[in-house]
Each structure stands twice: as structure tokens, then as C-alpha cells.
PDB file of N, CA and C in Angstrom:
ATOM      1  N   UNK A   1      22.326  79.508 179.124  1.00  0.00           N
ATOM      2  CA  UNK A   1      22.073  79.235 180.513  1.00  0.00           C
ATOM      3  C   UNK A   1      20.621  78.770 180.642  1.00  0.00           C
ATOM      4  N   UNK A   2      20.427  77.739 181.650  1.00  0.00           N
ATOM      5  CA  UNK A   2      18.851  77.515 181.865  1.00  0.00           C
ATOM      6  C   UNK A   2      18.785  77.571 183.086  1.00  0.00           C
ATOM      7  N   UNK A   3      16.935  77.682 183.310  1.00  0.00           N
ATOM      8  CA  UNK A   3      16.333  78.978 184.180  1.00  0.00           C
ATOM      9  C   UNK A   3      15.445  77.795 184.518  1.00  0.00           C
ATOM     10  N   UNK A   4      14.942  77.459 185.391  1.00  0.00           N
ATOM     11  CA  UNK A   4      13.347  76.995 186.512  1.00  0.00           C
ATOM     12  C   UNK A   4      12.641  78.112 186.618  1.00  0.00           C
ATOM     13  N   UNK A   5      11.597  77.926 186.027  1.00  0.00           N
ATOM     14  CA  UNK A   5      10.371  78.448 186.345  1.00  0.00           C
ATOM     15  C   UNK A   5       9.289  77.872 186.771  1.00  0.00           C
ATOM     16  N   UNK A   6       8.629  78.229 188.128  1.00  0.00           N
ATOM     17  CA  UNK A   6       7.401  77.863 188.501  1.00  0.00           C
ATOM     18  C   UNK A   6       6.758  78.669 188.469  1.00  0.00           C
ATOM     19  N   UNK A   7       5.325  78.150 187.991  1.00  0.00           N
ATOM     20  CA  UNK A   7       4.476  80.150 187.947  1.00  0.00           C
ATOM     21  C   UNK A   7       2.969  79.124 187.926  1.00  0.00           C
ATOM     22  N   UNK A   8       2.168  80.018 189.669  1.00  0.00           N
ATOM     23  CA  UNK A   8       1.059  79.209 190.257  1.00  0.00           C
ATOM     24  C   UNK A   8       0.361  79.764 189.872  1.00  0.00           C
ATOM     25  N   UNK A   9      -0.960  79.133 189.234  1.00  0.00           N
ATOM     26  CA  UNK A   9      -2.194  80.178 188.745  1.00  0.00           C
ATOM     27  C   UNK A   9      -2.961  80.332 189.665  1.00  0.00           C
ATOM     28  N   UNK A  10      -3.664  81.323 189.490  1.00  0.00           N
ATOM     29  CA  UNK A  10      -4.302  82.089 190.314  1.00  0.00           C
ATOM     30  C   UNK A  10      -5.301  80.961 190.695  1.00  0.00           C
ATOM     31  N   UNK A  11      -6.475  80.963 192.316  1.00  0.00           N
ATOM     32  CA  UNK A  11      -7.369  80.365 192.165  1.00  0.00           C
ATOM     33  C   UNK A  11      -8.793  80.863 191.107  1.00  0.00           C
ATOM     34  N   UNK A  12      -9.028  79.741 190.784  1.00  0.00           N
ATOM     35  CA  UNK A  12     -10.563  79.734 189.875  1.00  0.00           C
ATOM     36  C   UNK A  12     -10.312  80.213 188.609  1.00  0.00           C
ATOM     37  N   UNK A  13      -9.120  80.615 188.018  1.00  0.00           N
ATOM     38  CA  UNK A  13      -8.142  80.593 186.651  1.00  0.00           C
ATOM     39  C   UNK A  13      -8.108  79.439 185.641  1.00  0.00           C
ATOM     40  N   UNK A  14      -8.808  78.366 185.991  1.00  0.00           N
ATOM     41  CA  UNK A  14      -8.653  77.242 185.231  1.00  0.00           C
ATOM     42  C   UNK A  14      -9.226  77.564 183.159  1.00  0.00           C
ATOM     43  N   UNK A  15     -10.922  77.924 183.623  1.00  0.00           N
ATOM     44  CA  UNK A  15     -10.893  78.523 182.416  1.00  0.00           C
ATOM     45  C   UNK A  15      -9.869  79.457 181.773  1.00  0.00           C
ATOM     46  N   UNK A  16      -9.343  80.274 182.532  1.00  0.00           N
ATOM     47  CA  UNK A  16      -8.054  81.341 181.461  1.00  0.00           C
ATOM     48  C   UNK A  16      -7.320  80.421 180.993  1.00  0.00           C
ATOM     49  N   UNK A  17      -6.962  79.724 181.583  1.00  0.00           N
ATOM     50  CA  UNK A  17      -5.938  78.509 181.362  1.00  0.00           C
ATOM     51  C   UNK A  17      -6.436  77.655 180.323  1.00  0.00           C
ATOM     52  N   UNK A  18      -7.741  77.118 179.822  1.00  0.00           N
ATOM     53  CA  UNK A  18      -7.907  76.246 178.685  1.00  0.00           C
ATOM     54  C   UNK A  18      -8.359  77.431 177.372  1.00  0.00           C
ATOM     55  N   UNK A  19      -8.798  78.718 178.151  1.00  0.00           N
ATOM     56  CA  UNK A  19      -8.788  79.490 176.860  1.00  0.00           C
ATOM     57  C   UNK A  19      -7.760  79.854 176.296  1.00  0.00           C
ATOM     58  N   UNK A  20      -6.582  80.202 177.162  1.00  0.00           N
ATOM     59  CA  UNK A  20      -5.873  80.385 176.277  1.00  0.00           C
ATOM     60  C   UNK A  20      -4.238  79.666 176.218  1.00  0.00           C
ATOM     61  N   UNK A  21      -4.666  78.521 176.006  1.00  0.00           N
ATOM     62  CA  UNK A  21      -3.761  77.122 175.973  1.00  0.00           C
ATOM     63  C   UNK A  21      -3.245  77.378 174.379  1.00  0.00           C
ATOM     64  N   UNK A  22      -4.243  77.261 173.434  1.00  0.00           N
ATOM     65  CA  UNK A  22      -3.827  77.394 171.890  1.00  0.00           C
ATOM     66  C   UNK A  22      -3.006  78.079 171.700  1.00  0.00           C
ATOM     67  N   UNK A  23      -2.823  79.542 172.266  1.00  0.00           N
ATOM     68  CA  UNK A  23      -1.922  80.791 172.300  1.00  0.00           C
ATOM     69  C   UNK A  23      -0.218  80.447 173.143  1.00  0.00           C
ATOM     70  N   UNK A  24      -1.363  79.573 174.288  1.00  0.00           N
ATOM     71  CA  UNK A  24       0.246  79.274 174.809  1.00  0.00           C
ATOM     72  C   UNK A  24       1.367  78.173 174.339  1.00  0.00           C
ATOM     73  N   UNK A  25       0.479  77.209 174.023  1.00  0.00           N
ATOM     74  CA  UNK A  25       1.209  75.965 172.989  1.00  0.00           C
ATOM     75  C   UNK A  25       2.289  76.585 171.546  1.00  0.00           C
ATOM     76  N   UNK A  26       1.420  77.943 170.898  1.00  0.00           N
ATOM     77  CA  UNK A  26       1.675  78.836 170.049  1.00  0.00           C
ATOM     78  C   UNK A  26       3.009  79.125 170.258  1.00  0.00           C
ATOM     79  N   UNK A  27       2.860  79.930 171.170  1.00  0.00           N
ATOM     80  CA  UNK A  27       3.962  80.773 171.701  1.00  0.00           C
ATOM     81  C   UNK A  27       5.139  79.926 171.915  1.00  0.00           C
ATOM     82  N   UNK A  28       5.426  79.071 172.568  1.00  0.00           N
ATOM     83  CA  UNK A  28       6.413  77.746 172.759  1.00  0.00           C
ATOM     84  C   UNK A  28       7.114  77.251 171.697  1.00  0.00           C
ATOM     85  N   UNK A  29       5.925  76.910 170.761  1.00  0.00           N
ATOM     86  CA  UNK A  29       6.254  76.261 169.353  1.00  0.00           C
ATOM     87  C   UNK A  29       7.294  77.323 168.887  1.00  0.00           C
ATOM     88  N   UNK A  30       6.831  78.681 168.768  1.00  0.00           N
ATOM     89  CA  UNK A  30       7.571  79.311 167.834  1.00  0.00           C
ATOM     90  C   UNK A  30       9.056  79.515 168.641  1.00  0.00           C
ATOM     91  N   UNK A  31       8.911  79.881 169.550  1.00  0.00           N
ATOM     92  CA  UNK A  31      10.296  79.770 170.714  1.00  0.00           C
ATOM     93  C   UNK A  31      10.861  78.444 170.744  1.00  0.00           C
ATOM     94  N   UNK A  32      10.598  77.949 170.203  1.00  0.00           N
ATOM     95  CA  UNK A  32      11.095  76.355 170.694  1.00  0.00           C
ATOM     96  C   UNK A  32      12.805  75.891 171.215  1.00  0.00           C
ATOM     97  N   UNK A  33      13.384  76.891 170.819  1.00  0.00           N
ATOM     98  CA  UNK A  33      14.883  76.963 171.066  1.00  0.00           C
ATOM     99  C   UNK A  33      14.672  77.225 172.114  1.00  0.00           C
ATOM    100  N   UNK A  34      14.068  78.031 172.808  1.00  0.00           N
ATOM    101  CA  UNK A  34      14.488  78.242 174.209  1.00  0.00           C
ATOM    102  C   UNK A  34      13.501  77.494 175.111  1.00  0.00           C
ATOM    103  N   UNK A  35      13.139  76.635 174.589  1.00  0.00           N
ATOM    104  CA  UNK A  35      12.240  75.673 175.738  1.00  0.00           C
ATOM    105  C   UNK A  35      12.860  74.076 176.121  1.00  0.00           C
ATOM    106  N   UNK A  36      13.450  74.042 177.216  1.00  0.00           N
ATOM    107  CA  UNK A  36      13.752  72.764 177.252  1.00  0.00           C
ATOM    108  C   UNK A  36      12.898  71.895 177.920  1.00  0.00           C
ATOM    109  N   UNK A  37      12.116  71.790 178.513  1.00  0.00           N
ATOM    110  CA  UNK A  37      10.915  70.726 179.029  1.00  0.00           C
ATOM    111  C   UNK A  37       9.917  71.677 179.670  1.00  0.00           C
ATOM    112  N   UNK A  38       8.530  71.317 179.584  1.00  0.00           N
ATOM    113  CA  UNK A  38       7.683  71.822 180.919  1.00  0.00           C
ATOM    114  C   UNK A  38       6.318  70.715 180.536  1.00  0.00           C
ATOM    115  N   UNK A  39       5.501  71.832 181.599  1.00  0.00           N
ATOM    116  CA  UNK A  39       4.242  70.925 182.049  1.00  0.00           C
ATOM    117  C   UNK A  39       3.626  71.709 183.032  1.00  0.00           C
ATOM    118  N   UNK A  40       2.265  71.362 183.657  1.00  0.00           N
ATOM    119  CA  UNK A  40       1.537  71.310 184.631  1.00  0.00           C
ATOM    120  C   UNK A  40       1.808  70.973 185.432  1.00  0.00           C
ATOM    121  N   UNK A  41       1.378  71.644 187.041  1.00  0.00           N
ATOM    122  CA  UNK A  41       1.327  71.438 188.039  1.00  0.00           C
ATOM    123  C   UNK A  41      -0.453  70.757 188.306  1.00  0.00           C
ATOM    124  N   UNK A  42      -0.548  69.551 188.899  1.00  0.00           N
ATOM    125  CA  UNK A  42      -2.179  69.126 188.711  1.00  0.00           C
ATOM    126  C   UNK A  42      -2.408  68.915 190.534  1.00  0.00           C
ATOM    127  N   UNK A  43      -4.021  69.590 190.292  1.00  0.00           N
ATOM    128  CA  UNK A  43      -4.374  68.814 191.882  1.00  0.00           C
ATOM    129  C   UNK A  43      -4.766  67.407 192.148  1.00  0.00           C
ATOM    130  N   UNK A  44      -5.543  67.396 192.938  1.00  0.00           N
ATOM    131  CA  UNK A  44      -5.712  65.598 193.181  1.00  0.00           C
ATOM    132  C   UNK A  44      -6.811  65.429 192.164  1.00  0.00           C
ATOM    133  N   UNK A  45      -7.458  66.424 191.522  1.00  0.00           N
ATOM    134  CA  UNK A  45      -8.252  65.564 190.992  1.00  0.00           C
ATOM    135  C   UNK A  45      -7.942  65.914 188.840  1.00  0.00           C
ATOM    136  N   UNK A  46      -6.318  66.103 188.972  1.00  0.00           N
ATOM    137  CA  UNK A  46      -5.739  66.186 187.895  1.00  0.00           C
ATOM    138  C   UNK A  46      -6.111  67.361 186.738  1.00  0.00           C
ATOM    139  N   UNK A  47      -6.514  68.077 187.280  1.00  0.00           N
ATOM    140  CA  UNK A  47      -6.892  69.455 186.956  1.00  0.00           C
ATOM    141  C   UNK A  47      -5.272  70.564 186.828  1.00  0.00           C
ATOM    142  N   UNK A  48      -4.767  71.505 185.996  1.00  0.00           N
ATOM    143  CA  UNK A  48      -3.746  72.377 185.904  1.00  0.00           C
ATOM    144  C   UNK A  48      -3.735  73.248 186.940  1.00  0.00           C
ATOM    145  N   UNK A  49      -2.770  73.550 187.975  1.00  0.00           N
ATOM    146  CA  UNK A  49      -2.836  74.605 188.928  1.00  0.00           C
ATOM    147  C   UNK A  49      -1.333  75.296 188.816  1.00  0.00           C
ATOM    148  N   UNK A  50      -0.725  75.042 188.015  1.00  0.00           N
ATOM    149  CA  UNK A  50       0.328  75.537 187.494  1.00  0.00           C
ATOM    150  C   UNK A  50       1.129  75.183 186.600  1.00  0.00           C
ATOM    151  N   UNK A  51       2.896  75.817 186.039  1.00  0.00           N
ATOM    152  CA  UNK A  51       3.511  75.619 185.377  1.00  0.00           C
ATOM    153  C   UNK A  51       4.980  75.622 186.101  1.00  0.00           C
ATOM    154  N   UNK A  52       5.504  74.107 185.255  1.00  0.00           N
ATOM    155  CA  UNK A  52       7.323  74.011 185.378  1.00  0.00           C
ATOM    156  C   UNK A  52       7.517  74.003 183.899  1.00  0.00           C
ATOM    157  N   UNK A  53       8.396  74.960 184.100  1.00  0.00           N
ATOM    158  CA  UNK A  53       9.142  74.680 182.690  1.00  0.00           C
ATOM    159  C   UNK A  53      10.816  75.384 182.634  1.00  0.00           C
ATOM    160  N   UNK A  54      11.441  74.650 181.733  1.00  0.00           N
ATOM    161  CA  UNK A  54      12.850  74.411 182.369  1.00  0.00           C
ATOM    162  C   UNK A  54      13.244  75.831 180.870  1.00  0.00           C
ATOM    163  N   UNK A  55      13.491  76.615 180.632  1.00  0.00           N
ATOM    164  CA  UNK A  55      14.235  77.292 179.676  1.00  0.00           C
ATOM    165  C   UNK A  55      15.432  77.540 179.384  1.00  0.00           C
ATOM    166  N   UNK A  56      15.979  78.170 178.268  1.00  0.00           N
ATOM    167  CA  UNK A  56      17.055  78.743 178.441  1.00  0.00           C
ATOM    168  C   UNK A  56      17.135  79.747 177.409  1.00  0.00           C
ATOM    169  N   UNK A  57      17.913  81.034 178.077  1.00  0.00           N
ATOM    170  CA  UNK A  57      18.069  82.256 177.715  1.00  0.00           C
ATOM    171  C   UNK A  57      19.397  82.465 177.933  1.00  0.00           C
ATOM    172  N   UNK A  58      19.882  83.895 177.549  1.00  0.00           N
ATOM    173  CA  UNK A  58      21.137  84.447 177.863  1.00  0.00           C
ATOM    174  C   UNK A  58      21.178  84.858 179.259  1.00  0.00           C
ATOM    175  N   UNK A  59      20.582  85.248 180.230  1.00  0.00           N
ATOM    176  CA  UNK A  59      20.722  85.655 180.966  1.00  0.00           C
ATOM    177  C   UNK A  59      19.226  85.694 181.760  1.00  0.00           C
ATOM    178  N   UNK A  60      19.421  86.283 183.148  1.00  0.00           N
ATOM    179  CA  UNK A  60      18.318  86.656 183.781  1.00  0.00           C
ATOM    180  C   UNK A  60      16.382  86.866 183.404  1.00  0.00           C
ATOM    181  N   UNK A  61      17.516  88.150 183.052  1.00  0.00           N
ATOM    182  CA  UNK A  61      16.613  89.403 182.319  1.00  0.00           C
ATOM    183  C   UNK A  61      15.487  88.825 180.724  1.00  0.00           C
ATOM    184  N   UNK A  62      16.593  88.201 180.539  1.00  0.00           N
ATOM    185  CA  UNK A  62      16.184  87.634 179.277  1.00  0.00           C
ATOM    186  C   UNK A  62      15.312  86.321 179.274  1.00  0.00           C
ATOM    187  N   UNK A  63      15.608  85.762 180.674  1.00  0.00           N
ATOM    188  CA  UNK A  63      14.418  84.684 180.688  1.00  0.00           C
ATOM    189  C   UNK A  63      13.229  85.089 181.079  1.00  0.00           C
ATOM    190  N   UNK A  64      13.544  85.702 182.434  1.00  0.00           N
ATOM    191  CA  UNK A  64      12.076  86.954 182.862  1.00  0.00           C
ATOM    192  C   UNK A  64      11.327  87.254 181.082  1.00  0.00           C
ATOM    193  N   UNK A  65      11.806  88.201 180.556  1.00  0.00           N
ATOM    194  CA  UNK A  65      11.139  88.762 179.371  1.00  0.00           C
ATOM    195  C   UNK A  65      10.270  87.454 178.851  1.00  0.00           C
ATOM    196  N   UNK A  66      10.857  86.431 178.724  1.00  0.00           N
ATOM    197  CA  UNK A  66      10.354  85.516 177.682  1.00  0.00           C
ATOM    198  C   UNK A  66       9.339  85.036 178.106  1.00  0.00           C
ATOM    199  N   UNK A  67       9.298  84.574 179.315  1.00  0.00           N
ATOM    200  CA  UNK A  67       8.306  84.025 180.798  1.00  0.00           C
ATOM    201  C   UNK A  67       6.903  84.957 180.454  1.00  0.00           C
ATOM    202  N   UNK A  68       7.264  86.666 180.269  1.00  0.00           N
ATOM    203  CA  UNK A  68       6.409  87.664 180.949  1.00  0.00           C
ATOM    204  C   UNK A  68       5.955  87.532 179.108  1.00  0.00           C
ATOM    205  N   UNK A  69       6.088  87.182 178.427  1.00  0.00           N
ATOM    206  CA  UNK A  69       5.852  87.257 176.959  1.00  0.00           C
ATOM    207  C   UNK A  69       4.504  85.763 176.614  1.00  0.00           C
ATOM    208  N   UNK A  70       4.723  85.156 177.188  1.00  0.00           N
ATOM    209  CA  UNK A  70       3.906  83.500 177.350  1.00  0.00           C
ATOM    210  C   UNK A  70       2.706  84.108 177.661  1.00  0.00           C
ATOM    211  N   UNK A  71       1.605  83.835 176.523  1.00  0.00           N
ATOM    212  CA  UNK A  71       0.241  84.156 176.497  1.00  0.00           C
ATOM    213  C   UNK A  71      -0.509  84.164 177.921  1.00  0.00           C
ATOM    214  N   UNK A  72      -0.091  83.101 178.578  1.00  0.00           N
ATOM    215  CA  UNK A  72      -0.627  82.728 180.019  1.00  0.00           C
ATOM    216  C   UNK A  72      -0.145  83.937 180.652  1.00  0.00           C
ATOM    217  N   UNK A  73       1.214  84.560 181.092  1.00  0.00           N
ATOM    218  CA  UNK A  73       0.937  85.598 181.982  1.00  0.00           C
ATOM    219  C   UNK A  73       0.703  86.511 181.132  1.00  0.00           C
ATOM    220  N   UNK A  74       0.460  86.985 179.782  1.00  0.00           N
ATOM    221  CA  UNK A  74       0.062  87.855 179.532  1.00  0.00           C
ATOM    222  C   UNK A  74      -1.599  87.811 179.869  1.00  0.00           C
ATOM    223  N   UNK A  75      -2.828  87.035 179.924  1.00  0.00           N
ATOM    224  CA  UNK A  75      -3.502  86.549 180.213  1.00  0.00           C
ATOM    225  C   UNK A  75      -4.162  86.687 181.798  1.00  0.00           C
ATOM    226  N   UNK A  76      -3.205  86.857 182.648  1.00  0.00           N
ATOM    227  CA  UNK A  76      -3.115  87.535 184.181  1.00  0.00           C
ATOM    228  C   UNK A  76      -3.284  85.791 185.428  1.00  0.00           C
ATOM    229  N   UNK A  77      -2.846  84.530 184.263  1.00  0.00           N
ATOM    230  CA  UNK A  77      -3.420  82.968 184.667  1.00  0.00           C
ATOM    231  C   UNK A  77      -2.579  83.426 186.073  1.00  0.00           C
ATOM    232  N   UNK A  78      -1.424  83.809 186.160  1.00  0.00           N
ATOM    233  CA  UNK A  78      -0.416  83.373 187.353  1.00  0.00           C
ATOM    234  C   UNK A  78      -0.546  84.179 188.733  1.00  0.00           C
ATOM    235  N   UNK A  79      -0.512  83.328 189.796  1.00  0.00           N
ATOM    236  CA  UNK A  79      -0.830  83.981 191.125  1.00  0.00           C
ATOM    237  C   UNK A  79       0.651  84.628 191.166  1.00  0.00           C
ATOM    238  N   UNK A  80       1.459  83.732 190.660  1.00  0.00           N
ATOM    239  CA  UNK A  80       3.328  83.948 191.055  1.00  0.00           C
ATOM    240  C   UNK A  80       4.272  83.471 190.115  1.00  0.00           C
ATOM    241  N   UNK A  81       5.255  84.240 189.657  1.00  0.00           N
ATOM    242  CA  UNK A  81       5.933  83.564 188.845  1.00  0.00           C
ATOM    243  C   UNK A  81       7.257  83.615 189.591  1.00  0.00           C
ATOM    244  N   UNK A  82       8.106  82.372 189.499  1.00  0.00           N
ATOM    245  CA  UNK A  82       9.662  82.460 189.960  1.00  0.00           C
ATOM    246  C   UNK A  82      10.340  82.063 188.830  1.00  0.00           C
ATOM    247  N   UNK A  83      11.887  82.023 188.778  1.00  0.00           N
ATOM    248  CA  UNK A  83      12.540  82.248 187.643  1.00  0.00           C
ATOM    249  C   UNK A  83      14.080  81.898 188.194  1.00  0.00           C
ATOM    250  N   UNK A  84      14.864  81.045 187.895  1.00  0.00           N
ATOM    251  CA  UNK A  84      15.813  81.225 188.600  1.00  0.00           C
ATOM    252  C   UNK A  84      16.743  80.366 187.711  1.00  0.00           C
ATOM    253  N   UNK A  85      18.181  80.289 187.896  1.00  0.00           N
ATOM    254  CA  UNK A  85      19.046  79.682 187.218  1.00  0.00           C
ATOM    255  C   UNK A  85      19.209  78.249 187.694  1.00  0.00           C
ATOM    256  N   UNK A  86      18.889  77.681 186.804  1.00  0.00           N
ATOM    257  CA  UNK A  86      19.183  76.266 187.400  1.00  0.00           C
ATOM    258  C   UNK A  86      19.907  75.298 186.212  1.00  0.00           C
ATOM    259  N   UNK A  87      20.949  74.263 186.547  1.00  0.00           N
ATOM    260  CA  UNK A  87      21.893  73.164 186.299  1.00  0.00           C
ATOM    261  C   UNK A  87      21.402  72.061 186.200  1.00  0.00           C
ATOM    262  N   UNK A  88      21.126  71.280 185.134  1.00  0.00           N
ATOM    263  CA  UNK A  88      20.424  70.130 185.070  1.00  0.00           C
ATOM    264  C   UNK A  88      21.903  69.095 185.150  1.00  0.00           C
ATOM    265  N   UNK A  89      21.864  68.064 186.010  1.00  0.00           N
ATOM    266  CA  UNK A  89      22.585  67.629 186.559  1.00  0.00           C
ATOM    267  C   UNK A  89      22.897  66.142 185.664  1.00  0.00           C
ATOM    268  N   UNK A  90      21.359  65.361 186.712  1.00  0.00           N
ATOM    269  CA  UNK A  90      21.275  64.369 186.515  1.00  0.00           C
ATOM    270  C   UNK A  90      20.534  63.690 185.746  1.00  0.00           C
ATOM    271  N   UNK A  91      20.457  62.648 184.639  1.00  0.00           N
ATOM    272  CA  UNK A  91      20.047  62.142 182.978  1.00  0.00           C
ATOM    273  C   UNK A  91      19.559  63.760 182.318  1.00  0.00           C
ATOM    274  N   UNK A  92      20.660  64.474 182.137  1.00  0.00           N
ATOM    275  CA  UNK A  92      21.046  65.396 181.219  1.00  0.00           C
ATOM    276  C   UNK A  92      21.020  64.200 179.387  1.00  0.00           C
ATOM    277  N   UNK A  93      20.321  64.573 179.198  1.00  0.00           N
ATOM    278  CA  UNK A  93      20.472  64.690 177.639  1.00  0.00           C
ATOM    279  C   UNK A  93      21.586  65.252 176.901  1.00  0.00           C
ATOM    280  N   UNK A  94      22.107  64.529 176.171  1.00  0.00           N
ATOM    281  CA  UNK A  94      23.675  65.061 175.473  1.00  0.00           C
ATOM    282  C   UNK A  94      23.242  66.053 174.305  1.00  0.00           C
ATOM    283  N   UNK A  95      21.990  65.946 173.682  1.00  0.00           N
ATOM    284  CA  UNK A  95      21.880  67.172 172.855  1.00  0.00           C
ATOM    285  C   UNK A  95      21.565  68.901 173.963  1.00  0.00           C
ATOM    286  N   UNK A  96      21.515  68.767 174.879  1.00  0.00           N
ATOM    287  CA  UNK A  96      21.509  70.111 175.504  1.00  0.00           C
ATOM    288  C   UNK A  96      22.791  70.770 175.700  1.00  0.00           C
TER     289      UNK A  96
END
């Protein structure tokens, strides 16, 4: 099953966010099965103010865990994290 996650970093978090990018790139890599796309949220002047990233887990619970496991919120970057089940519809990729 795959999950939407948006998760807003906190204000003035930017440094947490490039310190600990290496850790979070890390973390992804080794998960890589359960990552199907993400990225930054940028302001106008193209700076990171958050994260989308599309996963997939068995369940709920199990995407939460993985989310709450990502160096960044371990890190305290996120004002908010959401998490929810979502259906990729449209130009779905046939290897998913």
C-alpha cells in the first residue's frame, strides 16, 4: 500500500535540515524499497520548507514507524507530519 506524506519543518530549521541531509539521503538509500518518489517543499526564494514523499508500507502503522525513523524527524526538523493512504492514479509507472 502507498502512503502521502507531508511533513512541514519547523520555522528557522533550515540548518537541521542541511545538517542532517547525509543521514537522511542515508536512511532512504537503505530503505529504498519502500520509497517511491519525494522531495522538498521550497519557498520563493527556493530554500527547503518541507517534505513530499510518496511511500509504501504494509499498513498504517507501519508507514508512521518508517516516517518517525527518517533522520529528519528524528532530528525534531518537522513542525507536522501527515501520513495518509494514497492511490497513484494517473502516469502510474508499470514497475509499481
Amino acid at each position: 500500500m502507498m502512503f502521502a506524506v507531508t511533513a512541514l519543518d519547523k520555522n528557522d530549521h533550515l540548518e537541521t535540515r542541511l545538517a542532517t541531509r547525509p543521514a537522511h539521503l542515508q536512511f532512504w538509500d537503505d530503505n529504498a524499497a519502500s520509497m517511491v518518489l519525494a522531495g522538498p517543499f521550497l519557498d520563493a526564494e527556493g530554500k527547503a520548507t518541507g517534505s513530499l514523499m510518496i511511500v509504501k508500507a504494509e499498513n498504517q502503522a507501519a508507514a508512521e514507524a518508517l516516517v518517525a525513523s527518517d533522520p529528519y524527524a528524528e532530528a525534531g526538523l518537522f513542525e507536522s507530519v501527515v501520513v495518509r493512504p494514497w492511490n497513484w492514479v494517473i502516469n502510474r509507472p508499470e514497475t509499481i
